[in-house]
C-alpha atoms as a PDB file:
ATOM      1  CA  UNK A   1       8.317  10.517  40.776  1.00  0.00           C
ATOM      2  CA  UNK A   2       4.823  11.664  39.589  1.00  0.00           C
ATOM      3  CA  UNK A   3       3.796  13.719  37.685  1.00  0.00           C
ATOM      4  CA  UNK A   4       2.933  17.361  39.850  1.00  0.00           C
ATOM      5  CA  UNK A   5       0.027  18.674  37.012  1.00  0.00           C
ATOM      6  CA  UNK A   6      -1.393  15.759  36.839  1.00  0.00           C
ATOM      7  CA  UNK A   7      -1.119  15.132  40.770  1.00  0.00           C
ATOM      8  CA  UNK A   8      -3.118  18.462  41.079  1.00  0.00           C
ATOM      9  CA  UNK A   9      -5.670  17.916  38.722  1.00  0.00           C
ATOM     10  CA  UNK A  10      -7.694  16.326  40.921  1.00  0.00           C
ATOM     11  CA  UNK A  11     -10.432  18.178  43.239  1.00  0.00           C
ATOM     12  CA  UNK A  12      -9.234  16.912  46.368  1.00  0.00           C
ATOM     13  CA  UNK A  13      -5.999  16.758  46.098  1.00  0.00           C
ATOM     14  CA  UNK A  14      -5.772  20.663  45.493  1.00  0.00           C
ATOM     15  CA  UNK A  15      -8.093  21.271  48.492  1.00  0.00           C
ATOM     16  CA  UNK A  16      -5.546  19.404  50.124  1.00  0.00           C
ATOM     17  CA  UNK A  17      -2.630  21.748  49.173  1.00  0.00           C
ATOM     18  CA  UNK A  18      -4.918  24.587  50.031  1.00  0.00           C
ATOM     19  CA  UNK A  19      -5.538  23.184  53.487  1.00  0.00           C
ATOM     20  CA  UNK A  20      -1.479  22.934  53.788  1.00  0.00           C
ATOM     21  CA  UNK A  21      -1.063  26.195  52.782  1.00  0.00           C
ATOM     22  CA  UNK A  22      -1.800  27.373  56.353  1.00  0.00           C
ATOM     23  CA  UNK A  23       1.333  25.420  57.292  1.00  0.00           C
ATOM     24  CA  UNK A  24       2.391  22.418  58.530  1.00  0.00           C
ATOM     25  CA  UNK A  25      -0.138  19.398  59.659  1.00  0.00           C
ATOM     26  CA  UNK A  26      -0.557  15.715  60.579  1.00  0.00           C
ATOM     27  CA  UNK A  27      -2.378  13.570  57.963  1.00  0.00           C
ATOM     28  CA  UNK A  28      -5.347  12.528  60.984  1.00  0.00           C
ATOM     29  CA  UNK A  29      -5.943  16.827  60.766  1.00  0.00           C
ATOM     30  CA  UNK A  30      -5.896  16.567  57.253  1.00  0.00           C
ATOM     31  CA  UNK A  31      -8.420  13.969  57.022  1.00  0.00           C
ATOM     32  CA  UNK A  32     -10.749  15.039  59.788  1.00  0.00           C
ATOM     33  CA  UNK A  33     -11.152  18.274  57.359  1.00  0.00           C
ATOM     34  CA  UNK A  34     -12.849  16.054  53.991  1.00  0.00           C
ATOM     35  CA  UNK A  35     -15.638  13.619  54.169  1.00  0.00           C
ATOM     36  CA  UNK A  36     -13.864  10.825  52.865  1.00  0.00           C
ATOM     37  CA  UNK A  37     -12.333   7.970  54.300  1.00  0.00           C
ATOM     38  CA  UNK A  38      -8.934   7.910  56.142  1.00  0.00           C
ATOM     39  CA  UNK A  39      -7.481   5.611  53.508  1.00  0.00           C
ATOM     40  CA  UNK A  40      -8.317   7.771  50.521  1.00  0.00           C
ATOM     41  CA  UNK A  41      -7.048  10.904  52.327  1.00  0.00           C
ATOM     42  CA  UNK A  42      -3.751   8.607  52.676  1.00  0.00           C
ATOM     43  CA  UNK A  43      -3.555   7.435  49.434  1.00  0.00           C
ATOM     44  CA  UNK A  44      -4.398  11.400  47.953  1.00  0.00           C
ATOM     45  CA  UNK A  45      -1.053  12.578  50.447  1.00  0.00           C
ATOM     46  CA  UNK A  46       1.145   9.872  48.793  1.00  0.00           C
ATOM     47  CA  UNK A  47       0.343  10.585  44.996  1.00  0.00           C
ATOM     48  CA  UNK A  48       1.257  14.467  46.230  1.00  0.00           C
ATOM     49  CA  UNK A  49       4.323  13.218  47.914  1.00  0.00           C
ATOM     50  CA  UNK A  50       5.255  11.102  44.946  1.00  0.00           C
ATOM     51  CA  UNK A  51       4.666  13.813  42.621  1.00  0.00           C
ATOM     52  CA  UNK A  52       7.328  16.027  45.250  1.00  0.00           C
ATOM     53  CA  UNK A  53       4.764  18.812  45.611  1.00  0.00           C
ATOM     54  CA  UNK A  54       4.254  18.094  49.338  1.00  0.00           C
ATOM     55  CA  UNK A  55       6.552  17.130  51.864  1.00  0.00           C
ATOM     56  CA  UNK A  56       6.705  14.295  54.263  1.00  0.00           C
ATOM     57  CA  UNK A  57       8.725  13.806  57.623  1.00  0.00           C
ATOM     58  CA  UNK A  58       7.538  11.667  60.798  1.00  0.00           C
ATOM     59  CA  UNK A  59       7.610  12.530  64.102  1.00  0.00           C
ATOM     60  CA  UNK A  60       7.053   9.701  66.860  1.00  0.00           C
ATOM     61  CA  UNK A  61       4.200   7.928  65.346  1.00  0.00           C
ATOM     62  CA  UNK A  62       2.565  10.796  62.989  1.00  0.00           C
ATOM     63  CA  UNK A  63       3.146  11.502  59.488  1.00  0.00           C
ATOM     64  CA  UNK A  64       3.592  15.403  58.824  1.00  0.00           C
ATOM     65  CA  UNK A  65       2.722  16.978  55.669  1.00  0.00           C
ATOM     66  CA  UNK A  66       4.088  20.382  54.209  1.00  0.00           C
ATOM     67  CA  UNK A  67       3.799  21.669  51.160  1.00  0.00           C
ATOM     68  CA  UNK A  68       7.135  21.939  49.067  1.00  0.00           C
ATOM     69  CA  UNK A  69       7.465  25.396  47.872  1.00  0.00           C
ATOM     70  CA  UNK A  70      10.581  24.976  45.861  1.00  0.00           C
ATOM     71  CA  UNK A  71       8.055  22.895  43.405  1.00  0.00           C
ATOM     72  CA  UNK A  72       5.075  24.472  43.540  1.00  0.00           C
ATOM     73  CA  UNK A  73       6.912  27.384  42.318  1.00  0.00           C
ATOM     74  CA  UNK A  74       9.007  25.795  39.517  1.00  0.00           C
ATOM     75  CA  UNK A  75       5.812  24.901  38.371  1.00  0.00           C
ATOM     76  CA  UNK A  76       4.075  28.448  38.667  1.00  0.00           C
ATOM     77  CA  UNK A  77       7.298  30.169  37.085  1.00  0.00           C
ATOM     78  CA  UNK A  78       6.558  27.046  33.583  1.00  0.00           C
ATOM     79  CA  UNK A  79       2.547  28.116  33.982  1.00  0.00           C
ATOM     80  CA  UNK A  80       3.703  31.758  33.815  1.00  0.00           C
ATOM     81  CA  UNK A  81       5.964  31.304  30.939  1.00  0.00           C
ATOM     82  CA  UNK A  82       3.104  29.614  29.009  1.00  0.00           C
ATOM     83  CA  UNK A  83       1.386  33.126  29.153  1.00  0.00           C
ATOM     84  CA  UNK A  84       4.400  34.921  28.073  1.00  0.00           C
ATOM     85  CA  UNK A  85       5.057  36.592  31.531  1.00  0.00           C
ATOM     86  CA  UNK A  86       8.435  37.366  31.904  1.00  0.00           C
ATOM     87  CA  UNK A  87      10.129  35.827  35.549  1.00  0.00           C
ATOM     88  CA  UNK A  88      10.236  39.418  36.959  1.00  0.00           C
ATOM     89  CA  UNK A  89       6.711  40.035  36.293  1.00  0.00           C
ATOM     90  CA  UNK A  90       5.711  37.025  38.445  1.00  0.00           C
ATOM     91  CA  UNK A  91       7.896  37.991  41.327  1.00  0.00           C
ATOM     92  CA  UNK A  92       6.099  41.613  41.110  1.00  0.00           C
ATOM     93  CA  UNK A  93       3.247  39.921  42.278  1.00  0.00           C
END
């Protein structure tokens, strides 16, 4: 497992995640979106998936990506309690 902060750090990969925020979507979509290679966009989805902050799951012969909100907001609820906000507070919002 990687590391999710340091998996996000990167410019890319959190254009990435914002592109996956509109929902599910097949790593050939994914890539035809950034004006890098295929390969790079690959190797971007598997540090994500290795760091557990996206998801994974084929389907004939494509690779589907999601993100994986159970992480993403473990790690906003730690952020939040860096600031002091209280759990409720976040949910508020």
């Amino acid at each position: 497992m990687g590391c999710p902060y340091k998996a996000i750090a990167d410019d890319t990969r959190r254009k990435i995640l914002e592109f996956l925020s509109q929902g599910e979507s097949a790593a050939g979509d994914i890539a035809s979106k950034f004006d890098i290679s295929k390969p790079a966009i690959s190797n971007h989805l598997k540090i994500l998936k290795e760091a557990e902050i996206v998801n994974e799951r084929k389907v004939r012969q494509n690779r589907l990506y999601s993100l994986n909100n159970n992480k993403i907001e473990n790690m906003r609820y730690f952020l939040a309690s860096l600031t002091g906000k209280d759990s409720q507070s976040m949910r508020a919002q």
